[in-house]
PDB file of N, CA and C in Angstrom:
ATOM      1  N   UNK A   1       0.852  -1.176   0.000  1.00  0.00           N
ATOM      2  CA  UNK A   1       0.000   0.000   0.000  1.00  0.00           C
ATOM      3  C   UNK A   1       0.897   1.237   0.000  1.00  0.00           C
ATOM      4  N   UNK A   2       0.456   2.033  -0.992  1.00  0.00           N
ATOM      5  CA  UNK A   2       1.174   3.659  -0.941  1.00  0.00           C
ATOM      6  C   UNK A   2       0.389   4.643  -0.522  1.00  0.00           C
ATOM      7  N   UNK A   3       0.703   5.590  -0.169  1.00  0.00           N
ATOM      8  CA  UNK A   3      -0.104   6.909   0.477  1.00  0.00           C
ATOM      9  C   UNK A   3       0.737   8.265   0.219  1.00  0.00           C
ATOM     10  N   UNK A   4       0.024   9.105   0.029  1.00  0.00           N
ATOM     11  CA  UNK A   4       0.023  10.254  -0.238  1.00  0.00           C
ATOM     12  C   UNK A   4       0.036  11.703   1.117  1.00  0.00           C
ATOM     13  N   UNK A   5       0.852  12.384   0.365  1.00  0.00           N
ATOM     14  CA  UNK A   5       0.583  13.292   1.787  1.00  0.00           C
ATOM     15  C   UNK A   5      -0.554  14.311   1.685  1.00  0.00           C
ATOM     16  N   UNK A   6      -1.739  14.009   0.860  1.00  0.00           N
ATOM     17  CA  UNK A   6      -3.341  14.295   1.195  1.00  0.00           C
ATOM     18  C   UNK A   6      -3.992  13.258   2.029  1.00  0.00           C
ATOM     19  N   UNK A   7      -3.089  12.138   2.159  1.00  0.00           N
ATOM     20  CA  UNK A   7      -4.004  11.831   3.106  1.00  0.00           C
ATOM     21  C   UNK A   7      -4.811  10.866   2.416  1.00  0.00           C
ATOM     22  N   UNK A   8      -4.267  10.155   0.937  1.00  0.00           N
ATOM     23  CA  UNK A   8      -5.005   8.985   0.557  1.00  0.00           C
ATOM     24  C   UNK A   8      -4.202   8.013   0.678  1.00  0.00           C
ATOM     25  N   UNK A   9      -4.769   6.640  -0.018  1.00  0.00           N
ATOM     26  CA  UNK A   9      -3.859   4.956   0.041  1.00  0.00           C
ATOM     27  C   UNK A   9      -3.976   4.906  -1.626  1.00  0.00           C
ATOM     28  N   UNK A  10      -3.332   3.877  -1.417  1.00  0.00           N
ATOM     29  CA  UNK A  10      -3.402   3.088  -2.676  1.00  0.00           C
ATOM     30  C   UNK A  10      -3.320   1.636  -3.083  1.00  0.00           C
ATOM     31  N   UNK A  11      -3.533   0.780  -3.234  1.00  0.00           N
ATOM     32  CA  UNK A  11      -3.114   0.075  -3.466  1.00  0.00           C
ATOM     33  C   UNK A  11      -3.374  -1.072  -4.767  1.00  0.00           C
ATOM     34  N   UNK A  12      -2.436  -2.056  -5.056  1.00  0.00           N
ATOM     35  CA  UNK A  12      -2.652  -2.576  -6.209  1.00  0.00           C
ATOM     36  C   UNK A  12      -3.486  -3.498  -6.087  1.00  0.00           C
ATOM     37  N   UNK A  13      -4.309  -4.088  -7.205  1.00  0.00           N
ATOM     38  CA  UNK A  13      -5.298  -4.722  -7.249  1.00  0.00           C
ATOM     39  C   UNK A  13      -6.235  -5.557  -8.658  1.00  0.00           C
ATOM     40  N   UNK A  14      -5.483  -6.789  -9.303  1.00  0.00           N
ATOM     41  CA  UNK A  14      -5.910  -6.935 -10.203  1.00  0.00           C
ATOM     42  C   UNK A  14      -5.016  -5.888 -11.375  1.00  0.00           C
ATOM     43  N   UNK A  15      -4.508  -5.301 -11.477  1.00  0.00           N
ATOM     44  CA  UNK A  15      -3.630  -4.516 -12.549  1.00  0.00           C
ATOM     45  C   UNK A  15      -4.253  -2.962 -11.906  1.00  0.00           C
ATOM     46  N   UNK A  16      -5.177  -2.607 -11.170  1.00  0.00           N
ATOM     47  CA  UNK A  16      -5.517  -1.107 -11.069  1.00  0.00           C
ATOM     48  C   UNK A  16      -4.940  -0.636  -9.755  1.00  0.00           C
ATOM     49  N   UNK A  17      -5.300   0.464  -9.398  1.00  0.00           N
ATOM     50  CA  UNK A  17      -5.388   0.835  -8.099  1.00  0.00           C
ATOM     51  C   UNK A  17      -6.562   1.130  -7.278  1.00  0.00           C
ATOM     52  N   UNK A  18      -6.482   0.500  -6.255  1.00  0.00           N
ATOM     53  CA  UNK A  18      -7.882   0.981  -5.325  1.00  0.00           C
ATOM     54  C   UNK A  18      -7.286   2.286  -5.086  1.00  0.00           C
ATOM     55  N   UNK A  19      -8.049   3.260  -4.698  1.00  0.00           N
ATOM     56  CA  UNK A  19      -7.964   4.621  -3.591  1.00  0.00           C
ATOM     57  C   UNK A  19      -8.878   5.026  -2.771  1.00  0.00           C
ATOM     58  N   UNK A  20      -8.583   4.899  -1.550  1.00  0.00           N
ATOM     59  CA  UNK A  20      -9.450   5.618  -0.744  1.00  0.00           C
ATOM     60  C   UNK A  20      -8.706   6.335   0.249  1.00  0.00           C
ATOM     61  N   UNK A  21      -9.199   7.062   1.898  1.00  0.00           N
ATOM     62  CA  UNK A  21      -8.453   8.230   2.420  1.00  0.00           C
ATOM     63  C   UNK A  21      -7.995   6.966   3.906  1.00  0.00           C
ATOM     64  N   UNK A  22      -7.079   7.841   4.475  1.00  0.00           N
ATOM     65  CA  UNK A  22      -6.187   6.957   5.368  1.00  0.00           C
ATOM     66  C   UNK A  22      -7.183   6.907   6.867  1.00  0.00           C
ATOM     67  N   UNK A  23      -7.088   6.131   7.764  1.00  0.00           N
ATOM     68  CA  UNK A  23      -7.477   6.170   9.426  1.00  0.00           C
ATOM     69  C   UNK A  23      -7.046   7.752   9.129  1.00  0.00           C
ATOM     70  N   UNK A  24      -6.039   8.407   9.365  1.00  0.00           N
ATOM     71  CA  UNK A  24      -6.041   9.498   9.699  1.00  0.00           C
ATOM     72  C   UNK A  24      -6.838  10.501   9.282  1.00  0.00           C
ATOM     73  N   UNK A  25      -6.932  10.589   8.353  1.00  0.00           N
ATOM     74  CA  UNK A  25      -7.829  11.721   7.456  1.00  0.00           C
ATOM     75  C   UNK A  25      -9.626  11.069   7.617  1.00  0.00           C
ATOM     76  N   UNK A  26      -9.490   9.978   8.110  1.00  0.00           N
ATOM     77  CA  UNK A  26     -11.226   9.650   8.187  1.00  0.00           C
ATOM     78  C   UNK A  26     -11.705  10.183   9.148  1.00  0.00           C
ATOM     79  N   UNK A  27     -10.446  10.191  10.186  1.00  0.00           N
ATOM     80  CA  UNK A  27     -10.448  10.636  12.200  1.00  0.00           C
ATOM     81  C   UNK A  27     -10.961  12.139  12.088  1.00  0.00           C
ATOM     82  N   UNK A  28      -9.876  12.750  11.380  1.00  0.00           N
ATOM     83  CA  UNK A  28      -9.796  13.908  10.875  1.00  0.00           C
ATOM     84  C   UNK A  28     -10.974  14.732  10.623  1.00  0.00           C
ATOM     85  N   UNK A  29     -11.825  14.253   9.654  1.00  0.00           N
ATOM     86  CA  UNK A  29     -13.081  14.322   9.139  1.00  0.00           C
ATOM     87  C   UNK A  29     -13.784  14.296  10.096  1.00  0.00           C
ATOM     88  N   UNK A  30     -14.008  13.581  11.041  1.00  0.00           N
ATOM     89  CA  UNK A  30     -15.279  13.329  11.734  1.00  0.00           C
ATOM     90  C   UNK A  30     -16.118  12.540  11.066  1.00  0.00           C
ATOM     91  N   UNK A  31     -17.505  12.351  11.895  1.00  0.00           N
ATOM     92  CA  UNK A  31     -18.631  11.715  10.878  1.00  0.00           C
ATOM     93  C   UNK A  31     -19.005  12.062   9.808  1.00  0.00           C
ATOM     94  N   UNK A  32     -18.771  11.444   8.897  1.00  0.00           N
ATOM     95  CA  UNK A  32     -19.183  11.203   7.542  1.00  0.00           C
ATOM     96  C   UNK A  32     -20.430  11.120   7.176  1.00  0.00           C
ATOM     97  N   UNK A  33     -20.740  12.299   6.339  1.00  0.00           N
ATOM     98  CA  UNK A  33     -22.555  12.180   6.031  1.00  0.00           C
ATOM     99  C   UNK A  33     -22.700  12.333   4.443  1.00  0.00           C
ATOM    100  N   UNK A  34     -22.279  12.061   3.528  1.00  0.00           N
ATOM    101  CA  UNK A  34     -22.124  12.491   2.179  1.00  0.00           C
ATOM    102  C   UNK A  34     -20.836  11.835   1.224  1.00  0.00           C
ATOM    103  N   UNK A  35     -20.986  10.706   0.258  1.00  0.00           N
ATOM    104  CA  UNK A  35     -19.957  10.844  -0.397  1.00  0.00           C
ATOM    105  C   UNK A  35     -19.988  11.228  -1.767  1.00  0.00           C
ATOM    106  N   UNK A  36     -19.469  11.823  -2.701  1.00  0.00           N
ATOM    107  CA  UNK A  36     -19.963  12.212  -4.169  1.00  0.00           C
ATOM    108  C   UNK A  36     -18.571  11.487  -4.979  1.00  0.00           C
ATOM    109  N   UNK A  37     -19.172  10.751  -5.342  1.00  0.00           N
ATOM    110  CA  UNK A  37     -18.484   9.621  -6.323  1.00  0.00           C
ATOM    111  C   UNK A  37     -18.294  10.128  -7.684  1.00  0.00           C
ATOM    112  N   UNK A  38     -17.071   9.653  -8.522  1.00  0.00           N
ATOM    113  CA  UNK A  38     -17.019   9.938  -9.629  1.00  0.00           C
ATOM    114  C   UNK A  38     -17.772   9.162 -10.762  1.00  0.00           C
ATOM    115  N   UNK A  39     -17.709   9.623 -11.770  1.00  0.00           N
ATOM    116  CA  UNK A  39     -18.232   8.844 -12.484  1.00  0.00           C
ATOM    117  C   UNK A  39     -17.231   7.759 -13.459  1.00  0.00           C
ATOM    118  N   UNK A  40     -17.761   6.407 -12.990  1.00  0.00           N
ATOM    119  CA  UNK A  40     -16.959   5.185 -14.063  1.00  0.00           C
ATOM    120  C   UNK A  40     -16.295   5.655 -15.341  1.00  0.00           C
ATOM    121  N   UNK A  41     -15.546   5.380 -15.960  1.00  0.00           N
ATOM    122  CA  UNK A  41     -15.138   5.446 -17.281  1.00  0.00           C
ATOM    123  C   UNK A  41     -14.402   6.279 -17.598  1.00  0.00           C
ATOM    124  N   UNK A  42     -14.690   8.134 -16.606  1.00  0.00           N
ATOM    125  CA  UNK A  42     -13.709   9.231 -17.217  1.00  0.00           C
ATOM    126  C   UNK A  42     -12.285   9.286 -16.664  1.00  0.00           C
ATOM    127  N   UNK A  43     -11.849   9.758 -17.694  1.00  0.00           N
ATOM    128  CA  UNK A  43      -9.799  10.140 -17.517  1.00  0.00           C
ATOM    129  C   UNK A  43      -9.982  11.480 -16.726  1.00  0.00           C
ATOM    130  N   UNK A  44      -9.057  11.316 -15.790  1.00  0.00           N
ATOM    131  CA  UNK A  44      -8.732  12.068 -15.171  1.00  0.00           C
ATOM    132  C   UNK A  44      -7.128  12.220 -15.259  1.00  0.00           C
ATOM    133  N   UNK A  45      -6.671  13.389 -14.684  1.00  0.00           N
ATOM    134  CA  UNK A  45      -5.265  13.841 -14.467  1.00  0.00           C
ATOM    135  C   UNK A  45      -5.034  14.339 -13.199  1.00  0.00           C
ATOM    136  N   UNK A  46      -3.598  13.833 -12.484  1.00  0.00           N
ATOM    137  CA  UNK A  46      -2.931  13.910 -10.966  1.00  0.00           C
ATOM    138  C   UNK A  46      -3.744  15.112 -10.418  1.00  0.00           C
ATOM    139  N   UNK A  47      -4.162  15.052  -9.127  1.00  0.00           N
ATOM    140  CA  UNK A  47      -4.514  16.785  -8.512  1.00  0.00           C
ATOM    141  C   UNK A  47      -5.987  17.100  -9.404  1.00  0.00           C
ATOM    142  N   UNK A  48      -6.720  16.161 -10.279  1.00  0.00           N
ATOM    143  CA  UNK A  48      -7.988  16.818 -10.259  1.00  0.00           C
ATOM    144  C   UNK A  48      -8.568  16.103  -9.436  1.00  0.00           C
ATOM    145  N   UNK A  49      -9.903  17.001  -9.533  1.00  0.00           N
ATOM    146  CA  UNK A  49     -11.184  16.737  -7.935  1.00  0.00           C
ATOM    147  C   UNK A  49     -12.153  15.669  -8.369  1.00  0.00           C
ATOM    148  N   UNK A  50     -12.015  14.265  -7.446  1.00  0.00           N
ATOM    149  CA  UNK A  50     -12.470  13.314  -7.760  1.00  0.00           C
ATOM    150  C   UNK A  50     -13.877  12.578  -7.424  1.00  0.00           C
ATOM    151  N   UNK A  51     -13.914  13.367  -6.118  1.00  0.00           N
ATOM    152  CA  UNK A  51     -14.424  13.123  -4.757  1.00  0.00           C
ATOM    153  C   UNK A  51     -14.822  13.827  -3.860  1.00  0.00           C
ATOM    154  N   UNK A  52     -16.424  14.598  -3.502  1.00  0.00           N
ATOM    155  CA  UNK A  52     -16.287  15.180  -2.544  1.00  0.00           C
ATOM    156  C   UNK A  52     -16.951  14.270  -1.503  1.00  0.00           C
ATOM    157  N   UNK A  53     -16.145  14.779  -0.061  1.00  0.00           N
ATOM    158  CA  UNK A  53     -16.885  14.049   1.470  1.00  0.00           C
ATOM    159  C   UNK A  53     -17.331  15.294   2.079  1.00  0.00           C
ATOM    160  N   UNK A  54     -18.143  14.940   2.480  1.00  0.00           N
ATOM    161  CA  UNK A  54     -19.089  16.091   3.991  1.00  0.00           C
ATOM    162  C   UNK A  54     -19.326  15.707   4.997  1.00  0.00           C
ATOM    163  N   UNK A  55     -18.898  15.761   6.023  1.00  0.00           N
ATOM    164  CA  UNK A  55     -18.798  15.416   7.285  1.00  0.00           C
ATOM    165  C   UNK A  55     -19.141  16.286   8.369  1.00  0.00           C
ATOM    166  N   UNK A  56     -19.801  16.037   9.522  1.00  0.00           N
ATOM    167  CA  UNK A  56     -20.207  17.204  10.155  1.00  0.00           C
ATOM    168  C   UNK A  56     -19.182  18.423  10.772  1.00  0.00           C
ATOM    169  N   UNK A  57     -17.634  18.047  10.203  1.00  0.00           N
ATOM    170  CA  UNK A  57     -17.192  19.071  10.661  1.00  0.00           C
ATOM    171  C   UNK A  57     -16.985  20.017   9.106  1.00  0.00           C
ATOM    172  N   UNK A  58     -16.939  19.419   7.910  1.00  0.00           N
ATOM    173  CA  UNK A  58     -16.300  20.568   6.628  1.00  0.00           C
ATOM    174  C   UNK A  58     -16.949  19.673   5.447  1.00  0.00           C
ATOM    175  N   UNK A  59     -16.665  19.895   4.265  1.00  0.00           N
ATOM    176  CA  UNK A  59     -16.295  18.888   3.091  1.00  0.00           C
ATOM    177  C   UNK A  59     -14.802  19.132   2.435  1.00  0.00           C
ATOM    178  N   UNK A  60     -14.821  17.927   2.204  1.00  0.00           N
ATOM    179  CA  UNK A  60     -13.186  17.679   1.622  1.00  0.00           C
ATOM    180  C   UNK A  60     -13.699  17.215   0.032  1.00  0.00           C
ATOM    181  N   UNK A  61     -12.122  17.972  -0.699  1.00  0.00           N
ATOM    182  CA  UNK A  61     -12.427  17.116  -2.482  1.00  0.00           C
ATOM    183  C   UNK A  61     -10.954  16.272  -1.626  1.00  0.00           C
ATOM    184  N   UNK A  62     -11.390  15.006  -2.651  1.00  0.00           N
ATOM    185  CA  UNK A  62     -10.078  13.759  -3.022  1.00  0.00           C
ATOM    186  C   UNK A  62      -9.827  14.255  -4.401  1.00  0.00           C
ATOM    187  N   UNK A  63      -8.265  14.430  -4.487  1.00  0.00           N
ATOM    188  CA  UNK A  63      -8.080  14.725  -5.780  1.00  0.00           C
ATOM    189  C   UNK A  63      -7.310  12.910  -6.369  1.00  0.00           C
ATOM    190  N   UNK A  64      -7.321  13.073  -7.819  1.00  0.00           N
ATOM    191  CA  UNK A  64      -6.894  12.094  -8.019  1.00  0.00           C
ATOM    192  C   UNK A  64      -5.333  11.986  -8.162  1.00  0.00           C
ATOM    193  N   UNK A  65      -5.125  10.630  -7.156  1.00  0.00           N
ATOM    194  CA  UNK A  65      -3.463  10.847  -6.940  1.00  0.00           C
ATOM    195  C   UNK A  65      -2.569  10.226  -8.355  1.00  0.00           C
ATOM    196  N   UNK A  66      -3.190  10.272  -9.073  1.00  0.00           N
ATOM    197  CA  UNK A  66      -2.226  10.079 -10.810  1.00  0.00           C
ATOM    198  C   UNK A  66      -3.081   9.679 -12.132  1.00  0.00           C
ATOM    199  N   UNK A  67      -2.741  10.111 -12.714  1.00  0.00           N
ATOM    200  CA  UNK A  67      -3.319  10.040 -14.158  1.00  0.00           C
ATOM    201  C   UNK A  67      -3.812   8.747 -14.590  1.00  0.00           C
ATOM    202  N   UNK A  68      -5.539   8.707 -15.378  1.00  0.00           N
ATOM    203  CA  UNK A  68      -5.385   7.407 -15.657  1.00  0.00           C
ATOM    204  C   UNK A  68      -7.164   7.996 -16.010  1.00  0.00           C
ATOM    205  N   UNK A  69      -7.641   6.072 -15.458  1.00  0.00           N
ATOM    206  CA  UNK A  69      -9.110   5.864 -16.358  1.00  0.00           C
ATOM    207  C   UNK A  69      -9.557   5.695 -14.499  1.00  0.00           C
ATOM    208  N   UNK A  70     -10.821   6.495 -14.350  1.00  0.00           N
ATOM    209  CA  UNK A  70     -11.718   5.839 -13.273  1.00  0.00           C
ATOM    210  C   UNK A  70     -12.399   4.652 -13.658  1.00  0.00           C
ATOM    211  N   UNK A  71     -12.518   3.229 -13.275  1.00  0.00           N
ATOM    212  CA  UNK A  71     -12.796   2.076 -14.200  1.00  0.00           C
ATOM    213  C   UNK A  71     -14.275   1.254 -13.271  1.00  0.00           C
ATOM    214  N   UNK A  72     -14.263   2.003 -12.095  1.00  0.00           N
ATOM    215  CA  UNK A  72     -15.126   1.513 -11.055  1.00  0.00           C
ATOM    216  C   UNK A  72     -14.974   2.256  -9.866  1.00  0.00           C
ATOM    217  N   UNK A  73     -16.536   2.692  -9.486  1.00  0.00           N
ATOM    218  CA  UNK A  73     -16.585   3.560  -7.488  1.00  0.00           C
ATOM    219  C   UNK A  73     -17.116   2.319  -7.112  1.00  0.00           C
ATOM    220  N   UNK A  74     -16.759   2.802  -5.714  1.00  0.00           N
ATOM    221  CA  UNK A  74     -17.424   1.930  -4.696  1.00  0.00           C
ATOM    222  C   UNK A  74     -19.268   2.682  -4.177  1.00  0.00           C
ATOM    223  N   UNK A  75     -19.650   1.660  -4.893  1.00  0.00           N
ATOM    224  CA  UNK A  75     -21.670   2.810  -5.004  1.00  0.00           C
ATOM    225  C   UNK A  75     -22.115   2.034  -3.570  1.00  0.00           C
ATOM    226  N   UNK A  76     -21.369   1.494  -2.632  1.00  0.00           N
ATOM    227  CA  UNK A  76     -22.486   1.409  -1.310  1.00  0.00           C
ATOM    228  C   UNK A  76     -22.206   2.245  -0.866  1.00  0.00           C
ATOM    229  N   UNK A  77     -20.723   3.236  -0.815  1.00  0.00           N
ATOM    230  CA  UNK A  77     -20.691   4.305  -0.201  1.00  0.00           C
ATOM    231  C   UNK A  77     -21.881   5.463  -0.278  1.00  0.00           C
ATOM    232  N   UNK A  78     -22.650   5.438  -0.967  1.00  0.00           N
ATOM    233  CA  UNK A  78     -23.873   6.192  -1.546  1.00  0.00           C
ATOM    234  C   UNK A  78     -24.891   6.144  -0.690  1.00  0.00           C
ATOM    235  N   UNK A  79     -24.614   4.880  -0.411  1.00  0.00           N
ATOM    236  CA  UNK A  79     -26.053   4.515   0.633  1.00  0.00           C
ATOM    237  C   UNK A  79     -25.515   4.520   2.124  1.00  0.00           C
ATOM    238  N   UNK A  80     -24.102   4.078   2.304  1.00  0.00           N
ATOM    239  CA  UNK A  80     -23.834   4.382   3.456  1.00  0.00           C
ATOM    240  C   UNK A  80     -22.511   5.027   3.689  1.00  0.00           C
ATOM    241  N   UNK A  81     -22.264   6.153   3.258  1.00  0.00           N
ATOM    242  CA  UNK A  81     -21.310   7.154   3.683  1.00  0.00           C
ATOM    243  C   UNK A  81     -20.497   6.829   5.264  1.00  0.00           C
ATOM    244  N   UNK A  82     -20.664   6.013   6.001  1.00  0.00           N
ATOM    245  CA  UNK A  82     -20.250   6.004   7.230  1.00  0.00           C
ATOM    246  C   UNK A  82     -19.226   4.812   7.415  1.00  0.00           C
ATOM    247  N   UNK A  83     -19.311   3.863   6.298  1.00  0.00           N
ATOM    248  CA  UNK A  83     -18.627   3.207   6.015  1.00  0.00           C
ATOM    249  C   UNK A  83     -16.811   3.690   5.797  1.00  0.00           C
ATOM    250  N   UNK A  84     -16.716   5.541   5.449  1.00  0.00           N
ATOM    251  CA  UNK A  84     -15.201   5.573   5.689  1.00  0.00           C
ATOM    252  C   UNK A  84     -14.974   6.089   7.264  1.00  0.00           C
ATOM    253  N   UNK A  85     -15.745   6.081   8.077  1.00  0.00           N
ATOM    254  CA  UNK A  85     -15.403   5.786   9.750  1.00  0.00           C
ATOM    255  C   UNK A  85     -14.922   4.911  10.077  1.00  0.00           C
ATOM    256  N   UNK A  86     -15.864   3.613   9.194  1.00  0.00           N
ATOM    257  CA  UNK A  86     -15.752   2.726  10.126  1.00  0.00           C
ATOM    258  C   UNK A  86     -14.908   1.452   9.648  1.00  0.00           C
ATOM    259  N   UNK A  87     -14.126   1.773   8.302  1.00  0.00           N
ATOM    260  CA  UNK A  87     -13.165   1.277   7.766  1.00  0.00           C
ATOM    261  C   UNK A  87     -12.463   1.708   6.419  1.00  0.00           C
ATOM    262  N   UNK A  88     -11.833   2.732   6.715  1.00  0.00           N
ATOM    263  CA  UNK A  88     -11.550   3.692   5.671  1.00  0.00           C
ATOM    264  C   UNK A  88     -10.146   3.193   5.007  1.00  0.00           C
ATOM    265  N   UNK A  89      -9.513   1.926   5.072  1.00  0.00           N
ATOM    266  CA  UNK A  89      -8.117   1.434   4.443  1.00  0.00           C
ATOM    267  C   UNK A  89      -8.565  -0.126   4.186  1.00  0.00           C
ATOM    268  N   UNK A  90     -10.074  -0.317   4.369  1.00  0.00           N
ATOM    269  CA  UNK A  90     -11.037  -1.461   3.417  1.00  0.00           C
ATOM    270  C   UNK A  90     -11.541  -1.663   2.606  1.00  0.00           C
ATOM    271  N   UNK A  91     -12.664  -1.485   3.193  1.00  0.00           N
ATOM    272  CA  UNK A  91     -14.312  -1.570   2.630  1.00  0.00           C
ATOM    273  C   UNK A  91     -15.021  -0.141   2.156  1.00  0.00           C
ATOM    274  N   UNK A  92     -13.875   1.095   2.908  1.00  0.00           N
ATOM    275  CA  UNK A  92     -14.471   1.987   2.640  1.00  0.00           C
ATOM    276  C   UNK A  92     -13.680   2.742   1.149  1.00  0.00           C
ATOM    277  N   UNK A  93     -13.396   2.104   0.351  1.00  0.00           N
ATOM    278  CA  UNK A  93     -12.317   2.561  -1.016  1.00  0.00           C
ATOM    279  C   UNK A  93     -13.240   3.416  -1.876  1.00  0.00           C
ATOM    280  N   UNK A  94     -12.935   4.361  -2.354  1.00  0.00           N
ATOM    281  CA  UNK A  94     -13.382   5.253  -3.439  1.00  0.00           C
ATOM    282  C   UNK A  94     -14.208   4.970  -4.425  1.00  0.00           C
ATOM    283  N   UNK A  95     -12.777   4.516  -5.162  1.00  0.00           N
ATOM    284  CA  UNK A  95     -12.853   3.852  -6.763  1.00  0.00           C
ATOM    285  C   UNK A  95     -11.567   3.236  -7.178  1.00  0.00           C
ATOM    286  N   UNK A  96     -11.900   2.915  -7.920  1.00  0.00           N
ATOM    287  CA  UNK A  96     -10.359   2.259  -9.065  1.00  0.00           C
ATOM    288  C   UNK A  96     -10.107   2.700 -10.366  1.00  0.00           C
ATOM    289  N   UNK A  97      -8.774   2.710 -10.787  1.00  0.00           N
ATOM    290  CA  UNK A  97      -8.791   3.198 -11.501  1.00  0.00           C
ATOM    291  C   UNK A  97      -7.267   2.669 -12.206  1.00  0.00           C
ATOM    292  N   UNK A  98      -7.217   2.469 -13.635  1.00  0.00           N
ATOM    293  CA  UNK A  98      -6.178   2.017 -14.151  1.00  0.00           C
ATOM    294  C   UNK A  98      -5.025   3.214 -14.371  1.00  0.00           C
ATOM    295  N   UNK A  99      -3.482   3.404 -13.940  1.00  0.00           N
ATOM    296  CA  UNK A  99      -2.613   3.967 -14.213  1.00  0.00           C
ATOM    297  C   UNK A  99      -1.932   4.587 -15.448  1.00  0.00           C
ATOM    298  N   UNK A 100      -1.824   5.645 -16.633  1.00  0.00           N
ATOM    299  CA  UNK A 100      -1.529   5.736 -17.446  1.00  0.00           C
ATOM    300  C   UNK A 100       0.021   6.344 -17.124  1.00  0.00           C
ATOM    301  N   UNK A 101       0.208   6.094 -16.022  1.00  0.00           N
ATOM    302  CA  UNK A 101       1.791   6.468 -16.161  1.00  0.00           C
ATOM    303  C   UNK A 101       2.521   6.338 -14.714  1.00  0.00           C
ATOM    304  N   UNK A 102       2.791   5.016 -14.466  1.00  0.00           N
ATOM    305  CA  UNK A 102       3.433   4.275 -13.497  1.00  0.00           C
ATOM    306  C   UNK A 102       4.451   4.728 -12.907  1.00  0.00           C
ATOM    307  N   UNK A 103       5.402   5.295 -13.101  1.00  0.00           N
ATOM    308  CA  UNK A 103       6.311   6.234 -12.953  1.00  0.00           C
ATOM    309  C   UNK A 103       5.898   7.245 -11.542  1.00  0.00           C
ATOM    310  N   UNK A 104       4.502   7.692 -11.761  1.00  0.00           N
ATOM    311  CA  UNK A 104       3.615   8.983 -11.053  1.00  0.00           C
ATOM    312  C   UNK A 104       3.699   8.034  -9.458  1.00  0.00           C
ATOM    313  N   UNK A 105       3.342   6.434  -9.636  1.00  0.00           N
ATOM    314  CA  UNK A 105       4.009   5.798  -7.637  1.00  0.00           C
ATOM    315  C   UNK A 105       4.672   6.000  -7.195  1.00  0.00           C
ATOM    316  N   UNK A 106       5.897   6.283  -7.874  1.00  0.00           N
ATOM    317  CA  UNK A 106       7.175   6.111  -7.467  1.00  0.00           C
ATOM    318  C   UNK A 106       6.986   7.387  -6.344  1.00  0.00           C
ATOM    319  N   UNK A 107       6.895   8.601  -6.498  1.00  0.00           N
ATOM    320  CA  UNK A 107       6.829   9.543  -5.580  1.00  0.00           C
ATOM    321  C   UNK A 107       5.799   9.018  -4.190  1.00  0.00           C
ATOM    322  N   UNK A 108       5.110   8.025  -3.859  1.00  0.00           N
ATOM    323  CA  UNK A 108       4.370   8.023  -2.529  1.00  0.00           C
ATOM    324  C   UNK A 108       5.327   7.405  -1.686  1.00  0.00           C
ATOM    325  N   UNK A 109       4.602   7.409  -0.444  1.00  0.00           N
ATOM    326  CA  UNK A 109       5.070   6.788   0.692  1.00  0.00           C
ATOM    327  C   UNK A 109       4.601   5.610   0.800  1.00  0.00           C
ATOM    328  N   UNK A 110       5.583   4.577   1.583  1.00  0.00           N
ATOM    329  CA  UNK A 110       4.897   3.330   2.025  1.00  0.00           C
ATOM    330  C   UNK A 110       4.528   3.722   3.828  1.00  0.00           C
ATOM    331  N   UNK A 111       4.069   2.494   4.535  1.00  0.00           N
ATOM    332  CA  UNK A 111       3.267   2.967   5.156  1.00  0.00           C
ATOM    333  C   UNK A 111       4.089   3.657   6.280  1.00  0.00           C
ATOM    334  N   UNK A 112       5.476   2.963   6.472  1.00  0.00           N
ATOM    335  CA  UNK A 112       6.389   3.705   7.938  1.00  0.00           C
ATOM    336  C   UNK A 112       6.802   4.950   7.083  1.00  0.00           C
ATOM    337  N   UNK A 113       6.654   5.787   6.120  1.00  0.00           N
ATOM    338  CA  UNK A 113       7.282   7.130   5.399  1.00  0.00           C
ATOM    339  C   UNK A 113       5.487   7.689   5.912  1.00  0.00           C
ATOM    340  N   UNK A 114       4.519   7.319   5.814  1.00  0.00           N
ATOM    341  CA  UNK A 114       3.122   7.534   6.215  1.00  0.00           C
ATOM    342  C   UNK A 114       3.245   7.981   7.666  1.00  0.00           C
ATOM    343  N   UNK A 115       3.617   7.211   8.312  1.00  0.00           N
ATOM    344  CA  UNK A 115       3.233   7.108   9.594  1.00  0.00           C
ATOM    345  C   UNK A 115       4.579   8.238  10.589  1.00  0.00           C
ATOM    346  N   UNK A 116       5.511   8.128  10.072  1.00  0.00           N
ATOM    347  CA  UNK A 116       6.789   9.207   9.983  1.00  0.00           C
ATOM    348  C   UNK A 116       5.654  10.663   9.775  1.00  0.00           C
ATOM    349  N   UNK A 117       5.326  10.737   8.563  1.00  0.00           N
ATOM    350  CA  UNK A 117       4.957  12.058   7.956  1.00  0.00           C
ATOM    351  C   UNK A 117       3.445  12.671   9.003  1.00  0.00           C
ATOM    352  N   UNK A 118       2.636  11.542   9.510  1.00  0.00           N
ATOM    353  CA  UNK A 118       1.428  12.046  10.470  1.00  0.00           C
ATOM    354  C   UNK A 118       2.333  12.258  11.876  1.00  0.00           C
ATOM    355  N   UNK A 119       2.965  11.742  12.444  1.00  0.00           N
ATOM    356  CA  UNK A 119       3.778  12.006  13.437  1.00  0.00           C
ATOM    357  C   UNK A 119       3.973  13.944  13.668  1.00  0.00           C
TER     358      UNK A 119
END
């Protein structure tokens, strides 16, 4: 698993990447009341807005952490938004999405450069 210093994961899966946001950034958030999912199929590029969450303390965008195809969201989050409380480096994953330029991992953290960087 790789992570980002926004505060997402990553990991590989079948040839794609899952993404969703870390324990920390779920803590962070507070309760979760809202997730706005992307839509399947479109290209996106590093740093665009993928994702918004609303939580009773703010809303946050997830930007997307590297270039590629969104290929699948996770749609129970829709129905139950509370799911990134209550396991946000699981069950609670974004979407997936295939890599158009592999190279763009190399810059994350694994999880002790993660856990260093929330420190």
């Amino acid at each position: 698993m790789k992570f980002t210093e926004e505060h997402e994961w990553l990991r590989e899966e079948g040839g794609e990447m899952v993404v969703g946001i870390t324990i920390h950034a779920a803590a962070q958030l507070g309760d979760v009341v809202f997730v706005e999912l992307p839509e399947e199929g479109i290209t996106v590029s590093k740093d665009d807005e993928v994702v918004v969450i609303e939580s009773v303390k703010a809303a946050s965008d997830i930007l997307a952490p590297v270039d590629g195809e969104i290929t699948e969201v996770n749609a129970a989050l829709a129905d139950n938004p509370a799911m990134v409380n209550d396991d946000p480096q699981g069950e609670a994953w974004f979407f997936k999405m295939t890599v158009s330029d592999p190279s763009q991992l190399e810059e994350f953290m694994d999880e002790a450069g993660y856990q260093k960087f929330i420190a």
